[in-house]
N, C-alpha and C. Protein backbone atom coordinates (compact mmCIF):
# COMPACT_ATOMS: atom_id res chain seq x y z
N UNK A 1 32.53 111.44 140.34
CA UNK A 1 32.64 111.03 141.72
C UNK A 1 32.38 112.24 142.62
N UNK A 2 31.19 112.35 143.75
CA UNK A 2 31.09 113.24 144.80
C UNK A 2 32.19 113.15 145.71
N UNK A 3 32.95 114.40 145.87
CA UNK A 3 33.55 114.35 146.85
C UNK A 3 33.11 115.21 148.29
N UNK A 4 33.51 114.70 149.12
CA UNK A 4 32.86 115.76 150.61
C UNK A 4 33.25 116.92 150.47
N UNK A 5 32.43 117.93 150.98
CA UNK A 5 33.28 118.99 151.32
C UNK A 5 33.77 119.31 152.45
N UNK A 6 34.97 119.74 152.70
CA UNK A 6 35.28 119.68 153.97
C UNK A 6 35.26 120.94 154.87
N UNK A 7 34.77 120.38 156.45
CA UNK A 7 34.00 121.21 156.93
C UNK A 7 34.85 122.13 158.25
N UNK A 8 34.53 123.11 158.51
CA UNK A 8 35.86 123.80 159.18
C UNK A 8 35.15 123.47 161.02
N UNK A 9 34.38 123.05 160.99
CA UNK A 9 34.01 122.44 162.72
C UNK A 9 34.80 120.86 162.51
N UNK A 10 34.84 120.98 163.70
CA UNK A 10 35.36 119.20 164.66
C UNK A 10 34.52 118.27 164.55
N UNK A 11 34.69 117.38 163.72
CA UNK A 11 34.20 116.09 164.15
C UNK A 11 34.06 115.27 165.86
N UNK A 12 33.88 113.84 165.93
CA UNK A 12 33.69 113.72 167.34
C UNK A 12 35.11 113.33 167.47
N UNK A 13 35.64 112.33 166.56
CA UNK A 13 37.00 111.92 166.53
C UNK A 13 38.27 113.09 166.74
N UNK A 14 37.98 114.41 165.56
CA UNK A 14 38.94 115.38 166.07
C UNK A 14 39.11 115.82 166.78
N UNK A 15 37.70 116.02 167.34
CA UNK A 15 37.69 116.86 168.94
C UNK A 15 38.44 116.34 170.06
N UNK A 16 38.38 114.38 169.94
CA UNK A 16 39.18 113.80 171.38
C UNK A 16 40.65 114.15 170.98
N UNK A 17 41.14 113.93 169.44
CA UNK A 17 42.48 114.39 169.39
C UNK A 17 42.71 116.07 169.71
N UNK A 18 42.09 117.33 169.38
CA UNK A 18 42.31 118.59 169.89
C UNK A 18 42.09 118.54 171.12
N UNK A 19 41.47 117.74 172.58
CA UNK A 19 41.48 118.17 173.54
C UNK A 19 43.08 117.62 174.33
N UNK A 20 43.13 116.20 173.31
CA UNK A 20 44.50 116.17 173.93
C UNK A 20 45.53 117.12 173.50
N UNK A 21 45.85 117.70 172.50
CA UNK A 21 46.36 118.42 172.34
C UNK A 21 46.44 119.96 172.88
N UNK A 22 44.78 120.15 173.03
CA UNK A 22 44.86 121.59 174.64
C UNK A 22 44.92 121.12 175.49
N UNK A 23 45.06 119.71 176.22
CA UNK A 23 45.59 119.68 177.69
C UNK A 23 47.37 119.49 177.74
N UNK A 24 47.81 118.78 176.83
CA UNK A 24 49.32 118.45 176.76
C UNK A 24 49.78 119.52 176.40
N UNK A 25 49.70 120.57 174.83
CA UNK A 25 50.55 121.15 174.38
C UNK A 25 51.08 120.37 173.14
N UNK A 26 51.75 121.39 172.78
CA UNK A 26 52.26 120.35 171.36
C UNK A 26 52.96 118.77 172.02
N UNK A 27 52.75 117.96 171.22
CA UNK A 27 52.93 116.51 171.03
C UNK A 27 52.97 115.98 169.63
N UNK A 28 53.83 115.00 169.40
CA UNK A 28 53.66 113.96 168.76
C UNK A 28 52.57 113.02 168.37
N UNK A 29 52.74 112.36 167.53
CA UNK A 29 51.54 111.19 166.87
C UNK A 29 51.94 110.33 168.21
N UNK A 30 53.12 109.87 168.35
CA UNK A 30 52.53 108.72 169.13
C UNK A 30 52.60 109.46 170.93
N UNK A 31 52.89 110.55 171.34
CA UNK A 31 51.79 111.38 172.20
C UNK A 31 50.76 111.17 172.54
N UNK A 32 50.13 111.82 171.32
CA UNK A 32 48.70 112.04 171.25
C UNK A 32 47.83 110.11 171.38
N UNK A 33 48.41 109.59 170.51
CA UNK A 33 48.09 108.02 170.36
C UNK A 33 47.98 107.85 171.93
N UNK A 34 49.15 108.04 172.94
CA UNK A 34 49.20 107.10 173.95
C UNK A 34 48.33 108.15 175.10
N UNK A 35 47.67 108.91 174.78
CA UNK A 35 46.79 109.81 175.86
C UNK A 35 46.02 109.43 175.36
N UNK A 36 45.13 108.62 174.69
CA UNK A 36 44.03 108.66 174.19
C UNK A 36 43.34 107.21 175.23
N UNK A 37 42.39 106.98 175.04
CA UNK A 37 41.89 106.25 175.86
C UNK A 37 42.28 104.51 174.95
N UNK A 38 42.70 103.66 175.67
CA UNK A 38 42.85 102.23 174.91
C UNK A 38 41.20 101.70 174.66
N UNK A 39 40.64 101.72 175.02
CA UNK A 39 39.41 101.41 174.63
C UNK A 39 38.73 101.94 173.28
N UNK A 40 39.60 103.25 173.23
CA UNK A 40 39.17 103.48 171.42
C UNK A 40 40.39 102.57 170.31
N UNK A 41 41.28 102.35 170.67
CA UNK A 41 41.82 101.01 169.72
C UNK A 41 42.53 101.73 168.86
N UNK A 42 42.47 103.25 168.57
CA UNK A 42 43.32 103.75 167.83
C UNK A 42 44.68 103.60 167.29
N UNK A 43 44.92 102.73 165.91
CA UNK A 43 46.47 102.84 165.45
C UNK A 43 46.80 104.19 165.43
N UNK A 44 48.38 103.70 164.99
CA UNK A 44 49.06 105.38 164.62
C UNK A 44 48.65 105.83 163.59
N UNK A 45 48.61 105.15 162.40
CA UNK A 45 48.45 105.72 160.96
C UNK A 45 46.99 106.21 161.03
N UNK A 46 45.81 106.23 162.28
CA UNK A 46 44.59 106.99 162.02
C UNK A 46 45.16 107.83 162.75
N UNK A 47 45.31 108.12 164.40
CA UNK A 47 45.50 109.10 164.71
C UNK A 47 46.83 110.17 163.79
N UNK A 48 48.03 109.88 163.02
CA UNK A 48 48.44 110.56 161.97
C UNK A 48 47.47 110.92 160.96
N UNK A 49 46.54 110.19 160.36
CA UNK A 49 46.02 110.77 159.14
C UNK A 49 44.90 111.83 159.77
N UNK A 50 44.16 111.61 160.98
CA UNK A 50 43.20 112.82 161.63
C UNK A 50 44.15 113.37 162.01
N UNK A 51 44.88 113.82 162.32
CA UNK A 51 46.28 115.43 162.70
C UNK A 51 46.42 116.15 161.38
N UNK A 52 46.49 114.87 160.55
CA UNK A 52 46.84 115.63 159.41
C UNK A 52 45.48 116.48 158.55
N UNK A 53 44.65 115.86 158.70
CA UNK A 53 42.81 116.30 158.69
C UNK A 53 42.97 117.73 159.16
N UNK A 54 43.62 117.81 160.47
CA UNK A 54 43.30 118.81 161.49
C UNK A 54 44.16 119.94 161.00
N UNK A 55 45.21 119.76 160.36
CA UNK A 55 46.04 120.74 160.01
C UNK A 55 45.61 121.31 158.73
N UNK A 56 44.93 120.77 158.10
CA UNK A 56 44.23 121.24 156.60
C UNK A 56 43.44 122.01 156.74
N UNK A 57 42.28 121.65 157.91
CA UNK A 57 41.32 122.51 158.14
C UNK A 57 41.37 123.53 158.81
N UNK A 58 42.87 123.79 159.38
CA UNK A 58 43.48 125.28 159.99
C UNK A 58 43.60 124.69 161.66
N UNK A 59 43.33 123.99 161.75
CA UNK A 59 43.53 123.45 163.50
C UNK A 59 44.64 123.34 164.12
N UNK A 60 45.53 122.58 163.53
CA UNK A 60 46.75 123.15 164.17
C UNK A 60 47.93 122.87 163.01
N UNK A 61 49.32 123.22 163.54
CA UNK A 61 49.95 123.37 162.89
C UNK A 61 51.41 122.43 163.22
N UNK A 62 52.28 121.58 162.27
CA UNK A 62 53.31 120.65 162.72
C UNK A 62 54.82 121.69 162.52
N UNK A 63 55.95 121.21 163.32
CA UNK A 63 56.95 121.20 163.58
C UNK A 63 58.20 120.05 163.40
N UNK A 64 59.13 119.74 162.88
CA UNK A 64 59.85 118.65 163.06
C UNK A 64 61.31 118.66 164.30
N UNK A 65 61.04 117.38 164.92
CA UNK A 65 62.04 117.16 166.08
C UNK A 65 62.49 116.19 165.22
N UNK A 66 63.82 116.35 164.96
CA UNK A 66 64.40 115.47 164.73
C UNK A 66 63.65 114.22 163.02
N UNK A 67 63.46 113.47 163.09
CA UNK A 67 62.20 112.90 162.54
C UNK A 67 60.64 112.72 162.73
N UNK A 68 60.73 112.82 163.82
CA UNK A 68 59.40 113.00 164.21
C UNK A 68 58.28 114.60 164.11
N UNK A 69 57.08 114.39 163.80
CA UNK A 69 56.31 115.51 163.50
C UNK A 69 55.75 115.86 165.10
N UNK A 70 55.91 117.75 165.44
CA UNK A 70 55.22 117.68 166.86
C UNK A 70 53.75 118.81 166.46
N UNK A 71 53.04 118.38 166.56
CA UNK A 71 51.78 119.12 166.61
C UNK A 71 51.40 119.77 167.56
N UNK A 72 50.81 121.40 167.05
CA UNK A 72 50.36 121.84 168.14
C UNK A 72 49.09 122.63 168.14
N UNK A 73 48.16 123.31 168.50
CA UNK A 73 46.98 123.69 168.06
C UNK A 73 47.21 125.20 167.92
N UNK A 74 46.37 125.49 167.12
CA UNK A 74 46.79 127.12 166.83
C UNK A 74 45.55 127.41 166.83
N UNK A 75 44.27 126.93 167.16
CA UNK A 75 42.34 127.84 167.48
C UNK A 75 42.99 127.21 168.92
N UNK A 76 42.22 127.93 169.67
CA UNK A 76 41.76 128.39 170.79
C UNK A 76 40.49 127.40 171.32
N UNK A 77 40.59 126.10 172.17
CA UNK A 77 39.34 125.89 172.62
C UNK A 77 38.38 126.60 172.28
N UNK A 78 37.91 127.62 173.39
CA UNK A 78 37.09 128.35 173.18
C UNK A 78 36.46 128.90 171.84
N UNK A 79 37.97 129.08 170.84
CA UNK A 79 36.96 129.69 169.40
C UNK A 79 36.71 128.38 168.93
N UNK A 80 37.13 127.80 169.42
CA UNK A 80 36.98 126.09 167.80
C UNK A 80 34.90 125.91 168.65
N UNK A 81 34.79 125.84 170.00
CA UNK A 81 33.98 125.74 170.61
C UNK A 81 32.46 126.82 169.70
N UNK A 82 33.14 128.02 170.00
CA UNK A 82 32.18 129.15 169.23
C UNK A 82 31.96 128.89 167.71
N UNK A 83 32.98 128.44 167.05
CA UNK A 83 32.88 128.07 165.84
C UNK A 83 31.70 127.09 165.38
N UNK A 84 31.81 125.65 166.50
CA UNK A 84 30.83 124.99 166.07
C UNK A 84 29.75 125.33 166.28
N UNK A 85 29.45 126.20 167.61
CA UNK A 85 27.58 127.12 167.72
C UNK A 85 27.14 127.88 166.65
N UNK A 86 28.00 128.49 165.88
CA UNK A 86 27.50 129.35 164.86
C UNK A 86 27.23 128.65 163.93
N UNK A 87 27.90 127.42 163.37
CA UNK A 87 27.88 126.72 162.37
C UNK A 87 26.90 126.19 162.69
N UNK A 88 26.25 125.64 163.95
CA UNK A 88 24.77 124.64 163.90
C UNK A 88 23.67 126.12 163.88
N UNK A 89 24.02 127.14 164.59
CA UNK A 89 23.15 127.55 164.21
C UNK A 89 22.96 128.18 162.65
């Protein structure tokens, strides 16, 4: 079985979850869920399983409140930004 390899740039999907996360600050799954636009239809268990995507690939990093997981980004707009120019180029 091929598996992907996984790639250290943003998808289009991660990127809308990291910008909410550089405009809010750390947040929660259902945070992040309810800044997101309703027109993308997003459940929780995708926006949880892309955070969790995001934290593998070094993007950001979780915290626990209580039960709940709070995410927060640890690249820098700007480098995650530079990251993907070098990589296309």
């Amino acid at each position: 079985m091929d598996k992907r390899k996984p790639t250290r740039t943003l998808t289009d999907a991660e990127l809308r979850l990291m910008d909410v996360l550089w405009d809010r600050g750390p947040s929660t799954v259902a945070d992040v869920a309810a800044a997101l636009p309703k027109s993308l239809k997003l459940h929780y268990s995708t926006v949880l399983t892309t955070l969790r995507i995001l934290e593998t690939k070094g993007f950001l990093q979780h915290s626990q409140d209580g039960r709940a997981f709070v995410y927060k980004p640890i690249v820098a707009r700007d480098q995650a930004r530079e990251s993907a120019v070098t990589n296309l180029l």
